[in-house]
C-alpha atoms as a PDB file:
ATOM      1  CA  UNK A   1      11.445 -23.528  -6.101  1.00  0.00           C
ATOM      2  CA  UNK A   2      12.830 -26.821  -7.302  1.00  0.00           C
ATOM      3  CA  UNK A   3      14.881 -28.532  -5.267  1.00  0.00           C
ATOM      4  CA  UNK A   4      16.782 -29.317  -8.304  1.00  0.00           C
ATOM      5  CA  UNK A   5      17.185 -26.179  -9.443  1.00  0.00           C
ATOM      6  CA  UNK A   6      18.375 -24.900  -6.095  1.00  0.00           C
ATOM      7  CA  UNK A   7      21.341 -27.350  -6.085  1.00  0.00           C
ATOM      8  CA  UNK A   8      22.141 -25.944  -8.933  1.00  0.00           C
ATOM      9  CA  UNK A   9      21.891 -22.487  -8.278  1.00  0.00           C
ATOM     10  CA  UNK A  10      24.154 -23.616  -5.071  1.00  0.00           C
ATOM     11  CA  UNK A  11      26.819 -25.502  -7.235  1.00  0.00           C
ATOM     12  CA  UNK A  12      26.798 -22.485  -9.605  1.00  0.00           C
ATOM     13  CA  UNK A  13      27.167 -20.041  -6.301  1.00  0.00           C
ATOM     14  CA  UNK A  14      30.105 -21.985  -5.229  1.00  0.00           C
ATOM     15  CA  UNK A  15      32.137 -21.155  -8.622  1.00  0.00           C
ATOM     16  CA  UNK A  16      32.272 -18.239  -8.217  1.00  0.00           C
ATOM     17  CA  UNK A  17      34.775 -16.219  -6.388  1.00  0.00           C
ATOM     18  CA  UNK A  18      34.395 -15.281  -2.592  1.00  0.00           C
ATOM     19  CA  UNK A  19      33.542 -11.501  -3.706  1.00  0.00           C
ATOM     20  CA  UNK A  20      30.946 -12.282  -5.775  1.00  0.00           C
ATOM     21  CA  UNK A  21      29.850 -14.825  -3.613  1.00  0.00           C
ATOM     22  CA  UNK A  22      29.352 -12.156  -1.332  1.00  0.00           C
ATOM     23  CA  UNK A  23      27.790  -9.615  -3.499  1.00  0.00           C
ATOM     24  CA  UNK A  24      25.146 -12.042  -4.697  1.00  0.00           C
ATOM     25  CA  UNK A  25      24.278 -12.348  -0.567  1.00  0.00           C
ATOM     26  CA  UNK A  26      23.848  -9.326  -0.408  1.00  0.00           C
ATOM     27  CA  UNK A  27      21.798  -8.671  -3.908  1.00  0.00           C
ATOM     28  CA  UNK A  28      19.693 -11.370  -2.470  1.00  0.00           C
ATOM     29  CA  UNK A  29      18.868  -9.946   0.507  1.00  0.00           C
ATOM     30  CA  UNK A  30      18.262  -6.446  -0.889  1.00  0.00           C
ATOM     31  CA  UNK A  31      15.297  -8.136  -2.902  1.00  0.00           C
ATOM     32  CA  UNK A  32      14.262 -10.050  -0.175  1.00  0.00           C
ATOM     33  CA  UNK A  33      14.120  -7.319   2.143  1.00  0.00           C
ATOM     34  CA  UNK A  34      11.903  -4.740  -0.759  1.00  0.00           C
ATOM     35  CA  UNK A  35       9.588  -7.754  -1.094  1.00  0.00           C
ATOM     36  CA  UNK A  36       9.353  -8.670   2.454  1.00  0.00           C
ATOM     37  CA  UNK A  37       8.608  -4.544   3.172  1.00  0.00           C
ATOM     38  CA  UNK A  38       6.056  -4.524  -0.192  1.00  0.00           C
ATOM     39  CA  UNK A  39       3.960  -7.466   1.216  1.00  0.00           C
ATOM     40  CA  UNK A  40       3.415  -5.684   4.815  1.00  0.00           C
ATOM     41  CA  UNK A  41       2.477  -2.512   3.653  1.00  0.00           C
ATOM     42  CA  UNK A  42       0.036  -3.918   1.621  1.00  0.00           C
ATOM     43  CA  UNK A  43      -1.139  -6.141   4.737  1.00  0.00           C
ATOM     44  CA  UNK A  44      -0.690  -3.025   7.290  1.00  0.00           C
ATOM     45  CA  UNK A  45      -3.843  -0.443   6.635  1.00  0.00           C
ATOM     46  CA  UNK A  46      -2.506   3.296   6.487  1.00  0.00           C
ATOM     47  CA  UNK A  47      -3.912   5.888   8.455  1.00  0.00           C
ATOM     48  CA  UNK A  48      -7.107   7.227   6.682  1.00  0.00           C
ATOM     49  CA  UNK A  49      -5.652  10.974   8.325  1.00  0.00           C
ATOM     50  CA  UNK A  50      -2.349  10.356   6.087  1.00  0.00           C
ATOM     51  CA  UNK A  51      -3.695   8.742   3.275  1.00  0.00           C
ATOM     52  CA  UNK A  52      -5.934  11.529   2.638  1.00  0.00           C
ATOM     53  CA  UNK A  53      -3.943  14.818   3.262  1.00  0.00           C
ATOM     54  CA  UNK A  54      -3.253  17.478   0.831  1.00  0.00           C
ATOM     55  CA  UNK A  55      -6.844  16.018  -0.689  1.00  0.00           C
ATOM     56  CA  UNK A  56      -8.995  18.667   0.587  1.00  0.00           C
ATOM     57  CA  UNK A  57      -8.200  22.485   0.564  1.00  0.00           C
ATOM     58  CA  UNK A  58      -7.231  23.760   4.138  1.00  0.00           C
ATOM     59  CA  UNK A  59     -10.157  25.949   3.879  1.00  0.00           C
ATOM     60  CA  UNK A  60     -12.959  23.404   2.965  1.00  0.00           C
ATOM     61  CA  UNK A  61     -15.497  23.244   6.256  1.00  0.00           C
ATOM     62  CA  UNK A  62     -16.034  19.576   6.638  1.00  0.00           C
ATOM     63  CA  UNK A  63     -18.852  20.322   9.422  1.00  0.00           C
ATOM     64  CA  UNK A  64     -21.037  22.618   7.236  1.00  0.00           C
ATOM     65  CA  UNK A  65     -20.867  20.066   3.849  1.00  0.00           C
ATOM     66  CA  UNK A  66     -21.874  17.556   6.731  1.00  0.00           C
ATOM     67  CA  UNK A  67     -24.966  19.592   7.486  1.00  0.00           C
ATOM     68  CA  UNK A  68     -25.697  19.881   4.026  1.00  0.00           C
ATOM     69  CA  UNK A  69     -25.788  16.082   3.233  1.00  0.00           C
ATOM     70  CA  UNK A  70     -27.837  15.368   6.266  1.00  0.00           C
ATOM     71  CA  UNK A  71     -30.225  17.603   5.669  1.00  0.00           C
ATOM     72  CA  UNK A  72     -30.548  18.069   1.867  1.00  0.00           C
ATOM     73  CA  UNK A  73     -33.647  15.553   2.076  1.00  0.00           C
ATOM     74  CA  UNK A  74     -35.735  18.243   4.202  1.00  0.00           C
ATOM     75  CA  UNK A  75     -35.658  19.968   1.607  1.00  0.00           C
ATOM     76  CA  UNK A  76     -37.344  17.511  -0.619  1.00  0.00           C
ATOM     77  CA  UNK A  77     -39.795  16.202   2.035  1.00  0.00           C
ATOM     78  CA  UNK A  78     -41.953  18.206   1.131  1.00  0.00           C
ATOM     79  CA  UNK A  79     -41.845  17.640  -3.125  1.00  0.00           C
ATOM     80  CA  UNK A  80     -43.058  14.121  -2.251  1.00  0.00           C
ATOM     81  CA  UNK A  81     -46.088  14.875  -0.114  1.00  0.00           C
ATOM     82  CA  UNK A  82     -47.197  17.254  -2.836  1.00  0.00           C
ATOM     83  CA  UNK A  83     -47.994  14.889  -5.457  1.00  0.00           C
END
């Protein structure tokens, strides 16, 4: 921010009445405070267990879709020997 523009946001401030003085602190550091917690979650990685729950059905067998990705290519192993 300007400096000139921040002496007369200042000047303006000091116009007003103590309340309102004090409610525009406090607006002030309401926003500051959502922005400052917005910029470190974006900065903070989540936790891949959290950001991924209620994804997957509770019955869905993560071990045997595993076994079917590793192994799918046995299957055509033998489709490329044939030719």
């Amino acid at each position: 921010m300007q400096e000139v523009t921040l002496e007369y946001v200042e000047q303006l401030a000091h116009k007003l009445p103590i309340e309102d003085q004090l409610n525009l602190i406090a607006r002030l550091e309401r926003q500051v405070n959502q922005q400052s917690l917005a910029a470190e979650e974006l900065t903070q990685p989540g936790s891949l267990r959290g950001l991924w729950a209620g994804k997957f059905s509770d019955d869905f067998d993560i071990d045997a879709a595993l076994f079917e990705i590793r192994h799918e290519w046995e299957k055509e192993w033998p489709e490329a020997f044939d030719q």
